[in-house]
N, C-alpha and C. Protein backbone atom coordinates (compact mmCIF):
# COMPACT_ATOMS: atom_id res chain seq x y z
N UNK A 1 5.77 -13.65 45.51
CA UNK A 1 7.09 -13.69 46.12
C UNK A 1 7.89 -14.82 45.50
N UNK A 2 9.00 -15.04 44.83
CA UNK A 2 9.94 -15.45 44.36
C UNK A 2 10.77 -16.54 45.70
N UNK A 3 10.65 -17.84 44.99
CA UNK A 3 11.11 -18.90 46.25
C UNK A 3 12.26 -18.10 47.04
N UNK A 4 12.63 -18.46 47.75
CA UNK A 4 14.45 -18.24 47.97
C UNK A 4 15.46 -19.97 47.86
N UNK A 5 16.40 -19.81 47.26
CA UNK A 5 16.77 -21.05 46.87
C UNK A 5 18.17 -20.65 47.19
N UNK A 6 19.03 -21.79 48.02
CA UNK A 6 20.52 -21.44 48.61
C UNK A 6 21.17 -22.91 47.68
N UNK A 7 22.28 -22.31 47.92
CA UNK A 7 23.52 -23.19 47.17
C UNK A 7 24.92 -23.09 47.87
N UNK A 8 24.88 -24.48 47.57
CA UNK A 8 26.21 -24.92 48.75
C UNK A 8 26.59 -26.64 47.88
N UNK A 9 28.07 -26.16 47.72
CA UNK A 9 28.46 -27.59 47.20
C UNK A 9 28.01 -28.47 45.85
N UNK A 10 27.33 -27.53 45.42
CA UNK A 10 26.25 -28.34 44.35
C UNK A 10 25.27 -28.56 44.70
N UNK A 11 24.58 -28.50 45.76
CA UNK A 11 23.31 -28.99 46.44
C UNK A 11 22.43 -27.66 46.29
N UNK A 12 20.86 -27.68 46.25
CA UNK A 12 20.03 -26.33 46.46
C UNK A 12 18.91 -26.87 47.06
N UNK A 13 18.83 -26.13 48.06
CA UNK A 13 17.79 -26.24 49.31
C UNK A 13 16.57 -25.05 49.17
N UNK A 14 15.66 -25.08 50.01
CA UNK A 14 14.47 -24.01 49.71
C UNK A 14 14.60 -23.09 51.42
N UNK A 15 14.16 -22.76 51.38
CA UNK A 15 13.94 -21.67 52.78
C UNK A 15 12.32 -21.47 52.80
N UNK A 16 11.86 -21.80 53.38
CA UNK A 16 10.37 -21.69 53.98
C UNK A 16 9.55 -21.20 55.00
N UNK A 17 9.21 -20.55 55.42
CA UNK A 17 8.48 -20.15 56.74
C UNK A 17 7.26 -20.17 57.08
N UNK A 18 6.77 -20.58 58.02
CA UNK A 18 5.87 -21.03 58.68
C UNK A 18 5.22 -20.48 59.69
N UNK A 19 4.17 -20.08 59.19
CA UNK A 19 3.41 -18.97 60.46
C UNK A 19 3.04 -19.73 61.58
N UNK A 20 2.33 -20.96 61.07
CA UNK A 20 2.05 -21.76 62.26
C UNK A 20 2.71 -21.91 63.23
N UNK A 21 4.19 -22.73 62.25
CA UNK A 21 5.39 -23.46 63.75
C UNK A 21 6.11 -21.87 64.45
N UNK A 22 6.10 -20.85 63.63
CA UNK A 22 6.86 -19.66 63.74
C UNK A 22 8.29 -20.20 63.63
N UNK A 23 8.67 -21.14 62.61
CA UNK A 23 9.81 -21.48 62.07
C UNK A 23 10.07 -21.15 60.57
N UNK A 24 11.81 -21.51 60.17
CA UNK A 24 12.19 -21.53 59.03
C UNK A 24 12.78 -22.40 58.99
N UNK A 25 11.95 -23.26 57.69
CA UNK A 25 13.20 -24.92 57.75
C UNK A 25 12.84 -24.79 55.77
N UNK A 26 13.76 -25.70 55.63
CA UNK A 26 13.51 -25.97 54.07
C UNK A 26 14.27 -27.65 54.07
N UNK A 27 14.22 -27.81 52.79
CA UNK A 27 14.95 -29.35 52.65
C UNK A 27 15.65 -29.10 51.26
N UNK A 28 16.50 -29.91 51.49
CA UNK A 28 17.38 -30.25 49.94
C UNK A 28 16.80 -30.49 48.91
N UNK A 29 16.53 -29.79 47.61
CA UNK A 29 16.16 -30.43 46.34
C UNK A 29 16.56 -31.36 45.42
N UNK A 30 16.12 -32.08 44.76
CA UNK A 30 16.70 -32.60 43.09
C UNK A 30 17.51 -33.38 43.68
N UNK A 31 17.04 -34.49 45.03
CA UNK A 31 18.03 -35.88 45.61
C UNK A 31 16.78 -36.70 45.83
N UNK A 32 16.80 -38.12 46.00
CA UNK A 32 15.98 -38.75 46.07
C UNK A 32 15.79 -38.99 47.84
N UNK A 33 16.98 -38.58 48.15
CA UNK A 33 16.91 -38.54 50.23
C UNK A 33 16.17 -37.39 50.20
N UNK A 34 15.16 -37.77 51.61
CA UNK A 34 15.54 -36.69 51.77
C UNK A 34 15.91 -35.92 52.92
N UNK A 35 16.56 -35.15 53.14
CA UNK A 35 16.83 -34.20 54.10
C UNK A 35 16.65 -32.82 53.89
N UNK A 36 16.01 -32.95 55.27
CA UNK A 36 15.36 -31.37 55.92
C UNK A 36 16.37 -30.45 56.58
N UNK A 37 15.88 -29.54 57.15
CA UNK A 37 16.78 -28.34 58.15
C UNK A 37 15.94 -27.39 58.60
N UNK A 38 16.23 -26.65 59.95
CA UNK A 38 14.66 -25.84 60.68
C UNK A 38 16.19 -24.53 61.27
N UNK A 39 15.66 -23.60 61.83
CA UNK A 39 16.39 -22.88 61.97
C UNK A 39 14.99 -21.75 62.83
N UNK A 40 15.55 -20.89 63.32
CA UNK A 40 14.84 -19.86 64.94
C UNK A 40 14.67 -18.41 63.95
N UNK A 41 16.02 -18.12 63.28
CA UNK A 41 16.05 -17.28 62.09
C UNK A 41 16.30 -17.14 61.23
N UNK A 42 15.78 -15.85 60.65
CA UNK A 42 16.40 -15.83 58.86
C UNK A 42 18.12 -16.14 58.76
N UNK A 43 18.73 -15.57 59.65
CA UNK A 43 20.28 -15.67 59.95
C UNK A 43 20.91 -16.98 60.45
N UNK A 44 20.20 -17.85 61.08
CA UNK A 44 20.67 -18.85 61.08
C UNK A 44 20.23 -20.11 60.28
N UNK A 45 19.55 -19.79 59.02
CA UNK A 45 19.01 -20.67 58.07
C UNK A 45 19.77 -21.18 57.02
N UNK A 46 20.72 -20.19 56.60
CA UNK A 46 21.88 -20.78 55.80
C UNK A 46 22.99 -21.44 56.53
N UNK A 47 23.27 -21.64 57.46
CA UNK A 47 24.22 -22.45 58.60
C UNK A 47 23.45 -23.37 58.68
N UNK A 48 22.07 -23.21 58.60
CA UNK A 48 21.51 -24.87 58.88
C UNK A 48 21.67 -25.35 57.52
N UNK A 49 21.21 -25.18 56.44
CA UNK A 49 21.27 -25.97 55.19
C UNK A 49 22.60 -26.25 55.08
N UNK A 50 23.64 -25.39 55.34
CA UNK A 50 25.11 -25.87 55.00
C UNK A 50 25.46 -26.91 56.03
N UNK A 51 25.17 -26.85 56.72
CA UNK A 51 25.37 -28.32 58.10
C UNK A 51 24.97 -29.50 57.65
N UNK A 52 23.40 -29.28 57.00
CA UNK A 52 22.26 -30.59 56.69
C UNK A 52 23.41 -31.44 55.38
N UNK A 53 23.68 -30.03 54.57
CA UNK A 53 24.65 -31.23 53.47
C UNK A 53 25.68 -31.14 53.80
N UNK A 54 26.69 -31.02 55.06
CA UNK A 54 27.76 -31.59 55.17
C UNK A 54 27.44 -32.93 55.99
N UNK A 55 26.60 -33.08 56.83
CA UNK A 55 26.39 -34.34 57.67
C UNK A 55 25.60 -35.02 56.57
N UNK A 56 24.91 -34.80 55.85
CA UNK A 56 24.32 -35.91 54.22
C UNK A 56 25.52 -36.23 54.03
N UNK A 57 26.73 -35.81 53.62
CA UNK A 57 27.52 -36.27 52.47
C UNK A 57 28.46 -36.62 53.79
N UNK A 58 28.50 -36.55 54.90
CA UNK A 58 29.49 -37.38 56.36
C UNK A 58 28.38 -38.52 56.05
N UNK A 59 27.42 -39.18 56.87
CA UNK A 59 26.56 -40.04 56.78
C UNK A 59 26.62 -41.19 55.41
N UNK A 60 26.82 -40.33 54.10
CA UNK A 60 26.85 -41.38 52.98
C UNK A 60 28.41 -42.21 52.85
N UNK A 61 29.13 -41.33 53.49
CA UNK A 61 30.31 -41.63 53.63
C UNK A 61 30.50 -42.93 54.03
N UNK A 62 30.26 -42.51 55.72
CA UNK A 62 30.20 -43.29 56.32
C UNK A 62 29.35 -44.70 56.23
N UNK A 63 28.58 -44.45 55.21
CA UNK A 63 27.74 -45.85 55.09
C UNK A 63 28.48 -46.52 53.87
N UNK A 64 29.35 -45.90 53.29
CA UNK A 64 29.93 -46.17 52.11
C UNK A 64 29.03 -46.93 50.81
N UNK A 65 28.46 -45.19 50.85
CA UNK A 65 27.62 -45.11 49.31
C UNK A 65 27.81 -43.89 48.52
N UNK A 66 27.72 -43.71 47.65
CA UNK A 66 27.33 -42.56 47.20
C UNK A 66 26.47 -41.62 47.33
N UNK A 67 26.49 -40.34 47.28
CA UNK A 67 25.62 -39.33 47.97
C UNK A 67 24.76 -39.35 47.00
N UNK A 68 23.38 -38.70 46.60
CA UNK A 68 22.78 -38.56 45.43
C UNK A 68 23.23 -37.25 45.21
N UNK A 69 23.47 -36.98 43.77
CA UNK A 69 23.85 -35.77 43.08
C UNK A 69 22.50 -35.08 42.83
N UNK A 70 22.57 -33.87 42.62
CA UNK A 70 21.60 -33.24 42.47
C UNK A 70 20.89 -33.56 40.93
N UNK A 71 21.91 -33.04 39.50
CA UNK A 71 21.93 -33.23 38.39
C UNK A 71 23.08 -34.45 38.19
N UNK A 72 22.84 -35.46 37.47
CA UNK A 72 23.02 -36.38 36.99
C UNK A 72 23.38 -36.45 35.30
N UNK A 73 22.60 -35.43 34.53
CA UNK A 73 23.19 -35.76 33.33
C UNK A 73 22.01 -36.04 32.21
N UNK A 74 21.32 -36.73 32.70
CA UNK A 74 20.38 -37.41 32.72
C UNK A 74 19.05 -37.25 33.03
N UNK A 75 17.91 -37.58 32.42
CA UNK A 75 16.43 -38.01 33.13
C UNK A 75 15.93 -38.96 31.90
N UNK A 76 14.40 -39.26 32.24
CA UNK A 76 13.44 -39.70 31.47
C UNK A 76 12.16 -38.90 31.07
N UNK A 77 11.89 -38.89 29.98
CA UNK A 77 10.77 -37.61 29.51
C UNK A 77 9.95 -38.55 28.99
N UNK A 78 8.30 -38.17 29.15
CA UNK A 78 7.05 -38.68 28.57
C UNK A 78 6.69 -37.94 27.89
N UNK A 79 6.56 -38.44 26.49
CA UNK A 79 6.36 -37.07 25.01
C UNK A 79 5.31 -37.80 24.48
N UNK A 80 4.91 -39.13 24.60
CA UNK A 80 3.90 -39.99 23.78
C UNK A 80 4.55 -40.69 22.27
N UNK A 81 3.73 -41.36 22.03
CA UNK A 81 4.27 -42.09 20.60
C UNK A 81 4.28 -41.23 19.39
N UNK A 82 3.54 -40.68 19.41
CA UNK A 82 3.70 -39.90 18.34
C UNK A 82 4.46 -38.76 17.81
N UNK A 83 4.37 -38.03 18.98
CA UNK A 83 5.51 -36.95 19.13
C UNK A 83 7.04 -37.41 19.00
N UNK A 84 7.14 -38.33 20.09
CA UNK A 84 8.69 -39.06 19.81
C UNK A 84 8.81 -39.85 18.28
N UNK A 85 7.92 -40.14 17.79
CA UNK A 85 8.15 -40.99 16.34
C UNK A 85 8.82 -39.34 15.32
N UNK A 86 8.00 -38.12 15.46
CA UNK A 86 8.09 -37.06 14.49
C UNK A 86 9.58 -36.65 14.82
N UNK A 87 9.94 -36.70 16.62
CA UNK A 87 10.84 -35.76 17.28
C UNK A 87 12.08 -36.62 16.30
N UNK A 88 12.11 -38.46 16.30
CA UNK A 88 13.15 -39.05 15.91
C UNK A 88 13.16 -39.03 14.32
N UNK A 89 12.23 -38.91 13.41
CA UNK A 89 12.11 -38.22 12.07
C UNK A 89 13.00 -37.33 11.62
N UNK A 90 12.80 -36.35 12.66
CA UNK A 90 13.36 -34.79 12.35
C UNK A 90 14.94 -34.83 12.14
N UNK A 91 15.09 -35.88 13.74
CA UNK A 91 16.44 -36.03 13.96
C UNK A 91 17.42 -36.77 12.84
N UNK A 92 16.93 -37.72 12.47
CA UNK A 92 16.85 -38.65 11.19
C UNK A 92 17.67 -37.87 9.90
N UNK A 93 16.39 -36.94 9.43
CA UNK A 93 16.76 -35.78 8.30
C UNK A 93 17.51 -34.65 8.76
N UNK A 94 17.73 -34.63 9.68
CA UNK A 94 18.37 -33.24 10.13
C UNK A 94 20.53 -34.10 10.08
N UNK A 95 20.18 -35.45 10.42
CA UNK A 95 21.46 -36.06 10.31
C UNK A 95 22.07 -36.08 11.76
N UNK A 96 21.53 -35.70 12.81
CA UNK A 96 21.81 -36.02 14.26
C UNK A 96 21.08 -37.24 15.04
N UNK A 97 21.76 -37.54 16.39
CA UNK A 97 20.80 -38.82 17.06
C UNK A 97 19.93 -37.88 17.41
N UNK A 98 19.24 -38.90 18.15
CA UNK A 98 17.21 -38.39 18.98
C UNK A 98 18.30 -37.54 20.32
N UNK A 99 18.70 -38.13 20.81
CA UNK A 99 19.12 -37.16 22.23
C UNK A 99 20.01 -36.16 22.09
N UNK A 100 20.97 -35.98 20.97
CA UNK A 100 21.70 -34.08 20.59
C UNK A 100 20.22 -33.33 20.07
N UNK A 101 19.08 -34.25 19.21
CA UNK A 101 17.82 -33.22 18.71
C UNK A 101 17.54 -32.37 19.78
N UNK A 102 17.23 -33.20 20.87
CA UNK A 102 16.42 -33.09 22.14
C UNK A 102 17.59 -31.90 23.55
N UNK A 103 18.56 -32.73 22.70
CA UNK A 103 18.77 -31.51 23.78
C UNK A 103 19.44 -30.36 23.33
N UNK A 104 19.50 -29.99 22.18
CA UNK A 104 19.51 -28.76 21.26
C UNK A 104 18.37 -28.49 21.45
N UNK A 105 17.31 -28.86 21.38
CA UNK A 105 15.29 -27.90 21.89
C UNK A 105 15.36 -27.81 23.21
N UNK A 106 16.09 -28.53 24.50
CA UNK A 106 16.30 -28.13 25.60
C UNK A 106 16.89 -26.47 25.81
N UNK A 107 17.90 -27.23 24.87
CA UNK A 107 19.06 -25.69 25.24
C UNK A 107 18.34 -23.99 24.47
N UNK A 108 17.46 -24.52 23.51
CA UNK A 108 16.91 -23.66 22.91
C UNK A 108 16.07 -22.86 23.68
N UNK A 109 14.91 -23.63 23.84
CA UNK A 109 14.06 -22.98 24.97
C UNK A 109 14.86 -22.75 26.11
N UNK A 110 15.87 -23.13 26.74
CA UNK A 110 16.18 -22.79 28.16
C UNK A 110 16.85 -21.38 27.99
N UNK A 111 17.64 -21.15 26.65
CA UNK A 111 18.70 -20.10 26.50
C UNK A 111 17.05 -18.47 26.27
N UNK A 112 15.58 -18.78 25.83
CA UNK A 112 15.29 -18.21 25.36
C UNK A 112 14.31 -17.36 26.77
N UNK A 113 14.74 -18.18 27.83
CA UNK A 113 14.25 -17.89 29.30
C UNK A 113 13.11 -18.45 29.65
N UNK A 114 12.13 -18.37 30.17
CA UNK A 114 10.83 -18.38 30.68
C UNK A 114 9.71 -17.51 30.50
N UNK A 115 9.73 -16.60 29.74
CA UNK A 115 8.97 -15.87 28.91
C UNK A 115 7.59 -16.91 27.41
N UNK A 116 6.99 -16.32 27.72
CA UNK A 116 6.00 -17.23 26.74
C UNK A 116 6.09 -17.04 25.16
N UNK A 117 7.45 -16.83 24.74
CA UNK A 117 7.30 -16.52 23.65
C UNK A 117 7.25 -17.65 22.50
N UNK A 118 5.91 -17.16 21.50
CA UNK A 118 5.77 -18.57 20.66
C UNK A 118 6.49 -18.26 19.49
N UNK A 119 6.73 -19.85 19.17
CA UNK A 119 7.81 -20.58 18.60
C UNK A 119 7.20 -21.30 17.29
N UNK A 120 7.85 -21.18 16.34
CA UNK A 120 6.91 -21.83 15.19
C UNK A 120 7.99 -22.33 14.34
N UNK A 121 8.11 -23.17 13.77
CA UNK A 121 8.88 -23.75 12.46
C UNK A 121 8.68 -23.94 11.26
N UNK A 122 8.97 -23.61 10.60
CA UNK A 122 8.97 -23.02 9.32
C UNK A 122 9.35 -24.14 8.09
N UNK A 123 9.11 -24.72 7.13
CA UNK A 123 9.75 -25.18 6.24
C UNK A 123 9.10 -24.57 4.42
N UNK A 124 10.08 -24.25 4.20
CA UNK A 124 9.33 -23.18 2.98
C UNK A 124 10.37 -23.50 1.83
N UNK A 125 9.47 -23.68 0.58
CA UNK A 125 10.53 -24.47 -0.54
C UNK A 125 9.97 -23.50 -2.00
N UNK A 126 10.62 -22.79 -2.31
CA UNK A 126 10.56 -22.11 -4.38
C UNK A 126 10.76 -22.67 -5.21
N UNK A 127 10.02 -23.08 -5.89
CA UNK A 127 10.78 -23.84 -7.47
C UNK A 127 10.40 -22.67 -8.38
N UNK A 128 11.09 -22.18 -8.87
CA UNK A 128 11.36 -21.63 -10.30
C UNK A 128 11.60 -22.44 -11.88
N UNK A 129 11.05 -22.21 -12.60
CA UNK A 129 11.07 -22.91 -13.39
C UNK A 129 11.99 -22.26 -14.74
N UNK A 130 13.45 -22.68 -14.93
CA UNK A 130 14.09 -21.49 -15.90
C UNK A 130 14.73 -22.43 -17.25
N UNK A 131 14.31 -22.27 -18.14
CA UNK A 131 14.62 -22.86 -19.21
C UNK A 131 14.59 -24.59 -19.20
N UNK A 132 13.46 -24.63 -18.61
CA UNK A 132 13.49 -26.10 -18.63
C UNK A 132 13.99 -26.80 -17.03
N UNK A 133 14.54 -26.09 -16.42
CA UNK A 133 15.76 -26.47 -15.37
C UNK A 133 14.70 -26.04 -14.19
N UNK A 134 15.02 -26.74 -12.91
CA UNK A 134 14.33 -26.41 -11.44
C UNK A 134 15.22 -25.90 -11.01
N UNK A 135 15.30 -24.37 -10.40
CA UNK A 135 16.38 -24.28 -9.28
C UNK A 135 15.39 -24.10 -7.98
N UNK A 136 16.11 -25.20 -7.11
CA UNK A 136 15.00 -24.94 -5.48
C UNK A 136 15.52 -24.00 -4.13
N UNK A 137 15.19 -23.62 -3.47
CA UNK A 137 15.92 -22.88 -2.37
C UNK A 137 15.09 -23.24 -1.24
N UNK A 138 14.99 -23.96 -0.57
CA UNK A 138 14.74 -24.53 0.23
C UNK A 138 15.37 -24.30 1.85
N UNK A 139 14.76 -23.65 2.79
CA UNK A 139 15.46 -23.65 4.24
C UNK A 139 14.06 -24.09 5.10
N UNK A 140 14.94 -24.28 6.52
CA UNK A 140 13.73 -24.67 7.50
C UNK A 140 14.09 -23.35 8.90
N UNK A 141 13.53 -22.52 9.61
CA UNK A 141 14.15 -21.76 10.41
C UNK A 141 13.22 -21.18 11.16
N UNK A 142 13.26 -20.85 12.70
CA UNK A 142 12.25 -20.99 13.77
C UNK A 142 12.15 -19.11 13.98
N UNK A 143 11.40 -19.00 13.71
CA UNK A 143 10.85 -17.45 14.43
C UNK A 143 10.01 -17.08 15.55
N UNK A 144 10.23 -16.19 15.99
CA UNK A 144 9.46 -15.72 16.78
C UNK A 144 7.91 -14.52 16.54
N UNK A 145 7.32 -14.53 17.65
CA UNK A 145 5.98 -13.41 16.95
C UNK A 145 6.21 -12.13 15.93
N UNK A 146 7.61 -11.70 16.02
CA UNK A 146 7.85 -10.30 15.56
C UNK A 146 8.18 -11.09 13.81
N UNK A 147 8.74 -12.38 13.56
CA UNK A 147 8.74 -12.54 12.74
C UNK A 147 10.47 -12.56 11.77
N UNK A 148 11.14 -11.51 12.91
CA UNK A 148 12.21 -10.49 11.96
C UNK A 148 13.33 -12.11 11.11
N UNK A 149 13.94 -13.20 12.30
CA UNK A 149 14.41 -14.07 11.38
C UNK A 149 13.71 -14.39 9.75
N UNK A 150 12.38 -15.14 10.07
CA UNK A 150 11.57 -15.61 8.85
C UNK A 150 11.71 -14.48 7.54
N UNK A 151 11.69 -12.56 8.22
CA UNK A 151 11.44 -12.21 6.49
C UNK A 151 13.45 -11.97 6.40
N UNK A 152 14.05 -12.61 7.05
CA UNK A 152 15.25 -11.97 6.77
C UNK A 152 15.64 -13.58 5.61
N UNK A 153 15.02 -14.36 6.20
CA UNK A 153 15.17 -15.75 5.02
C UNK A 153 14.56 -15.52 3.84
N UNK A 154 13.42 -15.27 4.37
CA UNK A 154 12.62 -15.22 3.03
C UNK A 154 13.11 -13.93 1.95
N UNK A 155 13.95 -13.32 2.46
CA UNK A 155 13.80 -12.20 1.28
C UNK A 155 15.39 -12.68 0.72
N UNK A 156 15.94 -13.31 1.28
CA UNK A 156 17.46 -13.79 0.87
C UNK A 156 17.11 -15.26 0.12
N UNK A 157 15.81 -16.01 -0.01
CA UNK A 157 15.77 -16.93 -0.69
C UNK A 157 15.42 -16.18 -1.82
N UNK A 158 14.30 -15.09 -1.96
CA UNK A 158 13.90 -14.74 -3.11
C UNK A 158 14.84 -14.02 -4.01
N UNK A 159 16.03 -13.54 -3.15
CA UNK A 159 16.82 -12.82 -4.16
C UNK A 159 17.74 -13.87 -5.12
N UNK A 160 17.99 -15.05 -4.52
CA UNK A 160 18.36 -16.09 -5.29
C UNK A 160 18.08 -16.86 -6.28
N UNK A 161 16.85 -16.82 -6.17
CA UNK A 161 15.80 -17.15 -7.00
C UNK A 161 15.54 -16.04 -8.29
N UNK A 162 15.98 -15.04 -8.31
CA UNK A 162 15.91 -13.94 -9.44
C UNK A 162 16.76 -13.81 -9.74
């Protein structure tokens, strides 16, 4: 069964039920507060989450702070030393900073869904050798299992090359 996840204001809450209490409550996600909400039914569960973050964001008011945002912009990622040394390499030769690399492979994988499809990178270089002279053709380009990008490069490097 697929969570159920509500939205209100920018905020997203969960919906939960509970055989035990014979309730439905959920709490606000992706804030460091936190606040809950309980509700009798399925019908009155979205009136409760929409209440919980209007009295959050009355309450922060009133304390005169800022509410926590859900998304920020921002996080911190643990990749290890090594990985981050190659990730800032890449970025390096590619001629971008470490955080457009990073979040161009964010946007990559996110645009490509949640599906397990593997991902491989490619760097593939021809030297021909023609009267003395090198001509190189050189690309780098990410395929998938079926392959179809990689032979559509590869057969457009080789025609260059002849």
């Amino acid at each position: 069964m697929t969570p159920t996840v509500m939205t209100y204001l920018g905020y997203q809450g969960t919906v939960e039920v509970s055989l035990e209490d014979n309730s439905i409550h959920g709490k606000i996600l992706h804030i460091n507060d936190l606040i809950t909400y309980e509700a009798e039914t399925p019908a009155q569960v979205e009136a409760e989450f929409k209440a919980a973050v209007d009295d959050y964001l009355e309450f922060c008011a009133a304390e005169g702070r800022a509410a926590d945002k859900p998304y920020k912009g921002s996080f911190n990622i643990r990749i290890g030393e090594d990985l981050h040394k190659e990730a800032t390499l890449l970025a390096t030769q590619l001629g971008c900073a470490l955080n457009d690399f990073v979040k161009e492979a964010i946007r990559d994988r996110v645009c490509r869904g949640a599906g397990n499809v593997a991902q491989t990178i490619v760097q593939h270089q021809h030297v021909q050798h023609v009267n003395h002279y090198s001509v190189q053709a050189g690309f780098s380009e990410s395929y998938s299992e079926e392959g179809q990008q990689w032979n559509q490069k590869a057969e457009a490097a080789k025609a260059t090359l002849q």
